[in-house]
PDB file of N, CA and C in Angstrom:
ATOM      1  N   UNK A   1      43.648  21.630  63.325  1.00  0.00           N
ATOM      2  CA  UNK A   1      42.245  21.494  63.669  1.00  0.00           C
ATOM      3  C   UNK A   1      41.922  20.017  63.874  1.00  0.00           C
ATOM      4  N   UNK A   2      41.640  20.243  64.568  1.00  0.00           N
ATOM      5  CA  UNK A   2      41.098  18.484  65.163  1.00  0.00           C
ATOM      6  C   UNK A   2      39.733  17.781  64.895  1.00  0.00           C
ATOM      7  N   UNK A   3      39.168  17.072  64.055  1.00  0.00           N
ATOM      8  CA  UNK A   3      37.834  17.110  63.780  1.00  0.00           C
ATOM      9  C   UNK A   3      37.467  15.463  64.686  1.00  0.00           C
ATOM     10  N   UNK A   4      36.226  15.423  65.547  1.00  0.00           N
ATOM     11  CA  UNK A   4      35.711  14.417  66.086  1.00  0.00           C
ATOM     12  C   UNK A   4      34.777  13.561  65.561  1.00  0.00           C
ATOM     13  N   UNK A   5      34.549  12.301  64.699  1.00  0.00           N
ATOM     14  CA  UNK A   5      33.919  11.782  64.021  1.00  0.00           C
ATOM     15  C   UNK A   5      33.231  10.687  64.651  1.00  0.00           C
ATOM     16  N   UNK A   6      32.220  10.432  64.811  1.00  0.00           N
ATOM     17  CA  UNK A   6      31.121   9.681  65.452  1.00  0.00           C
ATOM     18  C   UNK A   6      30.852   8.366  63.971  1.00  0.00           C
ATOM     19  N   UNK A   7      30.807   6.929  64.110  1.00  0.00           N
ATOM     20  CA  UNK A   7      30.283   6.203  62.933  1.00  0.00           C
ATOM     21  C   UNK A   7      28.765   5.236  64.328  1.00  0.00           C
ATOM     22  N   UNK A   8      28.288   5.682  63.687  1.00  0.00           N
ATOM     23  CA  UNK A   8      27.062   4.916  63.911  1.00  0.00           C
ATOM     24  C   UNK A   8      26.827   3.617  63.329  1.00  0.00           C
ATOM     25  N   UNK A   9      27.057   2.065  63.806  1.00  0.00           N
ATOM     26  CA  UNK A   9      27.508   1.211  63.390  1.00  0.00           C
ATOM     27  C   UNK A   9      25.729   0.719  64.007  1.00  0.00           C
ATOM     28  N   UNK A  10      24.981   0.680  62.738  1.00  0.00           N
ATOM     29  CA  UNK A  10      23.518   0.752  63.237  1.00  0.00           C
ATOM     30  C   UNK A  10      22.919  -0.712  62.436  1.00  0.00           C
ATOM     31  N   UNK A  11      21.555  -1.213  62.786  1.00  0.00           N
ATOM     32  CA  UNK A  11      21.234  -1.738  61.659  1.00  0.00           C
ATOM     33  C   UNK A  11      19.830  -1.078  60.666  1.00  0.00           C
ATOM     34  N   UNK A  12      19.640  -1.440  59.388  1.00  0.00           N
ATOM     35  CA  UNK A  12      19.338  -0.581  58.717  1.00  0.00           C
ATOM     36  C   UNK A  12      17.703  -1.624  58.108  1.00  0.00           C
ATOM     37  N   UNK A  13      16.630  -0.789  58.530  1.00  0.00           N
ATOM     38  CA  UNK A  13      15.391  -1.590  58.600  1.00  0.00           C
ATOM     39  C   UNK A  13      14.760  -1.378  57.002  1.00  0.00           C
ATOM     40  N   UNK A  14      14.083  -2.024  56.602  1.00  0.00           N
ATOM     41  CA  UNK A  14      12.724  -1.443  55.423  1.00  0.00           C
ATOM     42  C   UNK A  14      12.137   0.078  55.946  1.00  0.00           C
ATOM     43  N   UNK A  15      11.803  -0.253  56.961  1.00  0.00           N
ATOM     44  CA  UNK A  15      10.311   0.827  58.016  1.00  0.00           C
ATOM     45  C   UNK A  15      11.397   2.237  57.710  1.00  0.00           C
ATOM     46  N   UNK A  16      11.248   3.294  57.535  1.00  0.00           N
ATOM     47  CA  UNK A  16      11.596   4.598  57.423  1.00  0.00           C
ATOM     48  C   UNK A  16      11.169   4.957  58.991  1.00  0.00           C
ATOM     49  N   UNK A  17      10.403   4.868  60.059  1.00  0.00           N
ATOM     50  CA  UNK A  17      10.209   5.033  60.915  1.00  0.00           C
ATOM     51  C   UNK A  17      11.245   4.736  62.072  1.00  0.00           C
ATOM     52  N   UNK A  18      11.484   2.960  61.920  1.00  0.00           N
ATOM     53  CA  UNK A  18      12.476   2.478  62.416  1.00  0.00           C
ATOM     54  C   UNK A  18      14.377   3.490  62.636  1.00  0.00           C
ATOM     55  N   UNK A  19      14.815   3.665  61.437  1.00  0.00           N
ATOM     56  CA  UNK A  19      15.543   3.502  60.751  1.00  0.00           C
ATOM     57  C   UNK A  19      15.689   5.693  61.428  1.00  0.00           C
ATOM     58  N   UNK A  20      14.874   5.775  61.166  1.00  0.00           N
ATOM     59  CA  UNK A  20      14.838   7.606  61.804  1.00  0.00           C
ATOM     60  C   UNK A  20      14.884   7.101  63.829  1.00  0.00           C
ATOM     61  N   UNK A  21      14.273   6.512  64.120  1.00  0.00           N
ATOM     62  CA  UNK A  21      14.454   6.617  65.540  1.00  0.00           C
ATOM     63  C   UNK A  21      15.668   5.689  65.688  1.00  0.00           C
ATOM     64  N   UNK A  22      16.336   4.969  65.132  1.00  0.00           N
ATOM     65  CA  UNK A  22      17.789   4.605  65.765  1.00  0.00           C
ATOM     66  C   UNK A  22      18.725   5.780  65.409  1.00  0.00           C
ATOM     67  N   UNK A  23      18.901   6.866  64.199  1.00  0.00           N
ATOM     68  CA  UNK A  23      19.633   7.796  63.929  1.00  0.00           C
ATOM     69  C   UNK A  23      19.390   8.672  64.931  1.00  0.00           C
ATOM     70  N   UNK A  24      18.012   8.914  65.055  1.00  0.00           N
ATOM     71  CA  UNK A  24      17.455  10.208  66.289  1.00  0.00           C
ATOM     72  C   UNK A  24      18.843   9.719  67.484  1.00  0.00           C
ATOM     73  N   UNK A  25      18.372   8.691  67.750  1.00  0.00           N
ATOM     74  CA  UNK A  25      19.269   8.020  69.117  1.00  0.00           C
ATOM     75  C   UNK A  25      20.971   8.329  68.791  1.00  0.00           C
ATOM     76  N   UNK A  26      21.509   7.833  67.974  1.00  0.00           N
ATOM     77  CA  UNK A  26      22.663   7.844  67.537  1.00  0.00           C
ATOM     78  C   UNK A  26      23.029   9.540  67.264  1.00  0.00           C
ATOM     79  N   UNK A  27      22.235  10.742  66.997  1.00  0.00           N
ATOM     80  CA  UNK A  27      22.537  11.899  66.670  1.00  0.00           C
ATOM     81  C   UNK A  27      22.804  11.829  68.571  1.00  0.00           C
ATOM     82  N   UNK A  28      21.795  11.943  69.674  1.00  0.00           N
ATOM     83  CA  UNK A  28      21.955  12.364  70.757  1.00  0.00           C
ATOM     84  C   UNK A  28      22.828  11.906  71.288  1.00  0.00           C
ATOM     85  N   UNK A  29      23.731  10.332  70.911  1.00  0.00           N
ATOM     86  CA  UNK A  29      24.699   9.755  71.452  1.00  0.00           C
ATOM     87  C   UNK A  29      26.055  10.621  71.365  1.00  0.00           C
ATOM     88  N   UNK A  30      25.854  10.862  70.173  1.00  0.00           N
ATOM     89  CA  UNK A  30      27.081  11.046  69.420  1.00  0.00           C
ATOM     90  C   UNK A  30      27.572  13.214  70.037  1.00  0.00           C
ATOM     91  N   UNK A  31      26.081  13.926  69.964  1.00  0.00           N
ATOM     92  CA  UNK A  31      26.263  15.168  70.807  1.00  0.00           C
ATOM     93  C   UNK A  31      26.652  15.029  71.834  1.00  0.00           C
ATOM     94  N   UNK A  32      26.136  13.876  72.672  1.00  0.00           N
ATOM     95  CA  UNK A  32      26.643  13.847  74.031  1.00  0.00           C
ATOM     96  C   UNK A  32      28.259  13.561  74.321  1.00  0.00           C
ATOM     97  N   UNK A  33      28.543  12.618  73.084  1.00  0.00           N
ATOM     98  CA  UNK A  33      30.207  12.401  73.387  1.00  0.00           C
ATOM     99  C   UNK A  33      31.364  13.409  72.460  1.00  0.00           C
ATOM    100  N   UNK A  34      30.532  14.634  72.408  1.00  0.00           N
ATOM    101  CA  UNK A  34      31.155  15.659  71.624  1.00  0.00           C
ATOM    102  C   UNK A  34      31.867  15.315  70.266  1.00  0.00           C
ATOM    103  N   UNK A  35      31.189  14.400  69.450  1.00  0.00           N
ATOM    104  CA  UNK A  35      31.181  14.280  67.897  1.00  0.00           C
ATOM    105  C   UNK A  35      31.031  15.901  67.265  1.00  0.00           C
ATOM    106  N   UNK A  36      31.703  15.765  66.256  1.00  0.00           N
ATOM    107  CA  UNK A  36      31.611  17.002  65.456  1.00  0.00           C
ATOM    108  C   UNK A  36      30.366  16.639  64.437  1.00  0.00           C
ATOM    109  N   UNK A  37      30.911  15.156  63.891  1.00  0.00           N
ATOM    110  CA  UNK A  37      30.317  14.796  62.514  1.00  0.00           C
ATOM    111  C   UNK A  37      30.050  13.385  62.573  1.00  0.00           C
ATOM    112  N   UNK A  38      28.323  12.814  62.303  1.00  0.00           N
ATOM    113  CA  UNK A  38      28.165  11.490  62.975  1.00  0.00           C
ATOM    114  C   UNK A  38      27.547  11.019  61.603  1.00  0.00           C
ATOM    115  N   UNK A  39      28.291   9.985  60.950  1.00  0.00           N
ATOM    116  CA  UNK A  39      28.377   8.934  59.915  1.00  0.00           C
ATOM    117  C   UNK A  39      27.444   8.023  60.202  1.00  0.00           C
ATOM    118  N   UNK A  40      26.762   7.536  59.191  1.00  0.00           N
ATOM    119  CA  UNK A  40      25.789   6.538  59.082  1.00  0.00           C
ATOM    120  C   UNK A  40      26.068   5.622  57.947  1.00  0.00           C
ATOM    121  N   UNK A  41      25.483   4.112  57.896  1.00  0.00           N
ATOM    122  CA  UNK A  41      25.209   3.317  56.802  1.00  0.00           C
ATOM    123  C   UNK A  41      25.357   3.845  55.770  1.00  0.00           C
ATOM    124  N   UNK A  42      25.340   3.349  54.557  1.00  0.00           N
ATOM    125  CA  UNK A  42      24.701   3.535  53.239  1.00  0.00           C
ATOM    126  C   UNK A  42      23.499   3.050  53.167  1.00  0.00           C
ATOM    127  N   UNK A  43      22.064   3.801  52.770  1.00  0.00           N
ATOM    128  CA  UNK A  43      20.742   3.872  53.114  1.00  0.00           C
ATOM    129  C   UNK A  43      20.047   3.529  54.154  1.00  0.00           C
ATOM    130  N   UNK A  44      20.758   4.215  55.443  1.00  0.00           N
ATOM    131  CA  UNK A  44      20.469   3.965  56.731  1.00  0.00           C
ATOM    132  C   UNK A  44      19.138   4.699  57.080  1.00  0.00           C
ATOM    133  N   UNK A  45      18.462   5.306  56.529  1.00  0.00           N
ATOM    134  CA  UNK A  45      17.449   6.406  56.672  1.00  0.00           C
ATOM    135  C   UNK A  45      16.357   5.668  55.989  1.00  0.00           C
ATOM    136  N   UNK A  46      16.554   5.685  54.762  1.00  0.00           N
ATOM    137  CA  UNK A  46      15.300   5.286  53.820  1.00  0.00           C
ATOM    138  C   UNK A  46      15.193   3.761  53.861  1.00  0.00           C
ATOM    139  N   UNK A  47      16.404   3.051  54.096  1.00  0.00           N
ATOM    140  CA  UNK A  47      16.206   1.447  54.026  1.00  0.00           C
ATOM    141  C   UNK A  47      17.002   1.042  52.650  1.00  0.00           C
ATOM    142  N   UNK A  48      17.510   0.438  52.738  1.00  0.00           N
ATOM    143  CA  UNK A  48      18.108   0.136  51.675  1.00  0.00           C
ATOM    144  C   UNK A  48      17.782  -0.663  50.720  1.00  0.00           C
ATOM    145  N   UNK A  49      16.795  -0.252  50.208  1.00  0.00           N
ATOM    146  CA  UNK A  49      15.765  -0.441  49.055  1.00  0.00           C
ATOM    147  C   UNK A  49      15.358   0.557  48.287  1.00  0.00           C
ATOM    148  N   UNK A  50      14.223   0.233  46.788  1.00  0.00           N
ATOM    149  CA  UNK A  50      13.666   1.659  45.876  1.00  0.00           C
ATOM    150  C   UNK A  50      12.102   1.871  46.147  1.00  0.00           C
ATOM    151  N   UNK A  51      11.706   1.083  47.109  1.00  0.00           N
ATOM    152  CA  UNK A  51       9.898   0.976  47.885  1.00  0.00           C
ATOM    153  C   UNK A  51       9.901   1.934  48.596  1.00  0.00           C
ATOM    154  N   UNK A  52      10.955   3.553  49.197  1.00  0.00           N
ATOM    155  CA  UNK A  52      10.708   4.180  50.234  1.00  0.00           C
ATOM    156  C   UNK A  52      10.177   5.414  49.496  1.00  0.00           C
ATOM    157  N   UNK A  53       9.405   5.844  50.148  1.00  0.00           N
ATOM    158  CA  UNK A  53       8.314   7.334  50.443  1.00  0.00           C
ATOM    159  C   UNK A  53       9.523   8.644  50.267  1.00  0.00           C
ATOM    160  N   UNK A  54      10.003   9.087  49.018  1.00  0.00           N
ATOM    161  CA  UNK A  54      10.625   9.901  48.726  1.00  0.00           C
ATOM    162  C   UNK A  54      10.321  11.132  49.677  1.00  0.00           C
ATOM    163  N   UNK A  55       8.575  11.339  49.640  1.00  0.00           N
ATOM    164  CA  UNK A  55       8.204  12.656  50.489  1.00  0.00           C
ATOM    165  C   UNK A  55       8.798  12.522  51.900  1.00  0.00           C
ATOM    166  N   UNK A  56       8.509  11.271  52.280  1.00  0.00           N
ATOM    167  CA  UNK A  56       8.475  10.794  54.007  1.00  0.00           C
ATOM    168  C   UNK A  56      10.145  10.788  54.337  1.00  0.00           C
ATOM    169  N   UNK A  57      10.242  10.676  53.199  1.00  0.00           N
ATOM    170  CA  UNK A  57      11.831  10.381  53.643  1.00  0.00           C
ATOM    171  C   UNK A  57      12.803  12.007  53.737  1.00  0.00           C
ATOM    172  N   UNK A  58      12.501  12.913  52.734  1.00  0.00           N
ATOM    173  CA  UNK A  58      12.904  14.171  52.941  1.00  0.00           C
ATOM    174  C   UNK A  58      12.054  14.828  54.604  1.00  0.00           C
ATOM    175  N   UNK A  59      10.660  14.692  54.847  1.00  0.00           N
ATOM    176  CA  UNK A  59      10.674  15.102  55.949  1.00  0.00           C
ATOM    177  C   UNK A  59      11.483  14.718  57.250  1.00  0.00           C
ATOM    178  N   UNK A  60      11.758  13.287  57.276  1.00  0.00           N
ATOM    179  CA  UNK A  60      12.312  12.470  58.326  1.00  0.00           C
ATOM    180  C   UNK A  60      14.102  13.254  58.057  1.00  0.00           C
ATOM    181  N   UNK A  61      14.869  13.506  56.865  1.00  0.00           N
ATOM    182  CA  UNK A  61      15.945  13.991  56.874  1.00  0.00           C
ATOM    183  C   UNK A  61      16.008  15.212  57.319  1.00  0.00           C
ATOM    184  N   UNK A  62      14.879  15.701  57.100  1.00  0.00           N
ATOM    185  CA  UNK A  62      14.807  17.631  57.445  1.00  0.00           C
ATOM    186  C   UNK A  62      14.346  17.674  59.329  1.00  0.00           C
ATOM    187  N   UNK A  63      13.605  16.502  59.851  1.00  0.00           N
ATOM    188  CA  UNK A  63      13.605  16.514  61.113  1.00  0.00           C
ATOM    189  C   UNK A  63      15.249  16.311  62.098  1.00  0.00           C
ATOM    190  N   UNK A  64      15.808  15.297  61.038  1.00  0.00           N
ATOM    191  CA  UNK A  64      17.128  15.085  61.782  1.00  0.00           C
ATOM    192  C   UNK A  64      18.269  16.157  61.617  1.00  0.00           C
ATOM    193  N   UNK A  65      18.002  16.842  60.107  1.00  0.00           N
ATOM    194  CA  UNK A  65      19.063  18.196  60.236  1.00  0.00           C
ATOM    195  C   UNK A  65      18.729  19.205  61.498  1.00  0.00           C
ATOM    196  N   UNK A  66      17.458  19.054  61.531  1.00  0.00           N
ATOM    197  CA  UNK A  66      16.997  20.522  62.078  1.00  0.00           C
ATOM    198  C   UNK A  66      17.422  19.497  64.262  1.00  0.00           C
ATOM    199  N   UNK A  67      17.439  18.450  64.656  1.00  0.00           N
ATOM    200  CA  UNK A  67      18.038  18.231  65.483  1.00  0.00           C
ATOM    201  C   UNK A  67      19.668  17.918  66.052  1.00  0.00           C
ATOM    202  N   UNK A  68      20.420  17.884  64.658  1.00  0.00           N
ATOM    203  CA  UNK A  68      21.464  18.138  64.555  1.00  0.00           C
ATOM    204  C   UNK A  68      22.379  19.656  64.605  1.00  0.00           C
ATOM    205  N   UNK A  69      21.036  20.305  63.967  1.00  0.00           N
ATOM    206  CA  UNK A  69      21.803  21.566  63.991  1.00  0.00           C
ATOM    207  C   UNK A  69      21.490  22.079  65.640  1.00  0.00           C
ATOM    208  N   UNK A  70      20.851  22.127  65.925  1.00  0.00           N
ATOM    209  CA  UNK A  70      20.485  22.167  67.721  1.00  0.00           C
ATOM    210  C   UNK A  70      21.675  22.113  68.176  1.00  0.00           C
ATOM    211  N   UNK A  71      22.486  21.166  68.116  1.00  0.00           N
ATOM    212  CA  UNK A  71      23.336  20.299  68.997  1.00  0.00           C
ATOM    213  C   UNK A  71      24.839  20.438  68.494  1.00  0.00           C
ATOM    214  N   UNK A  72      24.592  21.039  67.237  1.00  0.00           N
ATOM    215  CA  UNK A  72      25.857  21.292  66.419  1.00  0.00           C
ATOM    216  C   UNK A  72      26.546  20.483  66.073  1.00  0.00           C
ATOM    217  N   UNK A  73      26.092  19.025  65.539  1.00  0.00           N
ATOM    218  CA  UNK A  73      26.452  18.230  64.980  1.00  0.00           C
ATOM    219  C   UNK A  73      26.357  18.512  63.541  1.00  0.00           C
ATOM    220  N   UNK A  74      27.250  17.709  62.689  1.00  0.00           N
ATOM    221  CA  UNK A  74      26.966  17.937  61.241  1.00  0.00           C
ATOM    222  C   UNK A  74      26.762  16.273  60.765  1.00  0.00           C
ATOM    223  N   UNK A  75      25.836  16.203  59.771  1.00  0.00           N
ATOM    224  CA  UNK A  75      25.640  15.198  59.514  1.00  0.00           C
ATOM    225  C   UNK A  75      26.145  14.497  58.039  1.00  0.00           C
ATOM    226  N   UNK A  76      26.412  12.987  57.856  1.00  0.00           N
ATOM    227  CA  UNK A  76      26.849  12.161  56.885  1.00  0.00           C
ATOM    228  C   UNK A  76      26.252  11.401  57.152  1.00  0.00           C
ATOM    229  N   UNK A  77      24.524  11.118  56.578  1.00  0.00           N
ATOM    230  CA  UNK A  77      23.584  10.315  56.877  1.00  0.00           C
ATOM    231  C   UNK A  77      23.129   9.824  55.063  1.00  0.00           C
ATOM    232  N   UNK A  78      23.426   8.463  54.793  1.00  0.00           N
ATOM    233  CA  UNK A  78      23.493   7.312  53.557  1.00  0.00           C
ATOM    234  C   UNK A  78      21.810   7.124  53.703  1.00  0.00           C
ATOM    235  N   UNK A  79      21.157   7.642  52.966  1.00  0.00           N
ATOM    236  CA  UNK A  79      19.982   7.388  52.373  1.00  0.00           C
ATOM    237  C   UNK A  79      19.859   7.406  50.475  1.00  0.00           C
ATOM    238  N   UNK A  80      18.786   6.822  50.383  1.00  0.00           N
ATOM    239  CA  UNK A  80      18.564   6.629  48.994  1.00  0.00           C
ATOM    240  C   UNK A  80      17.116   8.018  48.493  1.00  0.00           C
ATOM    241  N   UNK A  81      18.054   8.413  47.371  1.00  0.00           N
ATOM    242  CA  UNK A  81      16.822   9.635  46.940  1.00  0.00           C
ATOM    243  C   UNK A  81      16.789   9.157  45.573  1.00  0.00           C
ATOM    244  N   UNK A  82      15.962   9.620  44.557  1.00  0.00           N
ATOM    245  CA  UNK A  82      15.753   9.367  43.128  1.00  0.00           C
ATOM    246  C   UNK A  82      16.152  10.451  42.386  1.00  0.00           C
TER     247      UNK A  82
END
């Protein structure tokens, strides 16, 4: 079995906003070049800090599963939870 691994070599902001629209980008990159499974930072989502919006941050992860699963990507996305 052959598995295709995508690393998203991103940079990783404070803004939770930021930080979701470069992954958004990097999920569609990575479907398009037939990635199986697309790797991110360590706290590439939330920022790599303990100041992020626990709530904001599970919605922003549950927006990117639910566009991953679309596309049939699987995700390994480094965010910080409590």
């Amino acid at each position: 079995m052959n598995l295709r691994i995508a690393g998203a070599q991103i940079p990783v902001f404070e803004e939770l906003d930021r930080n979701f629209n470069t992954i958004m980008y990097a999920v569609n990159y990575a479907a398009e070049q037939k990635a199986d499974i697309l790797l991110t930072p360590e706290g590439a989502l939330s920022g790599y800090h303990n100041r992020f919006s626990q709530v904001e941050t599970e919605k922003a992860l549950g927006e990117l599963v639910c566009a991953a699963k679309a596309k049939k990507l699987g995700l390994a996305i480094g965010t910080c939870f409590y």
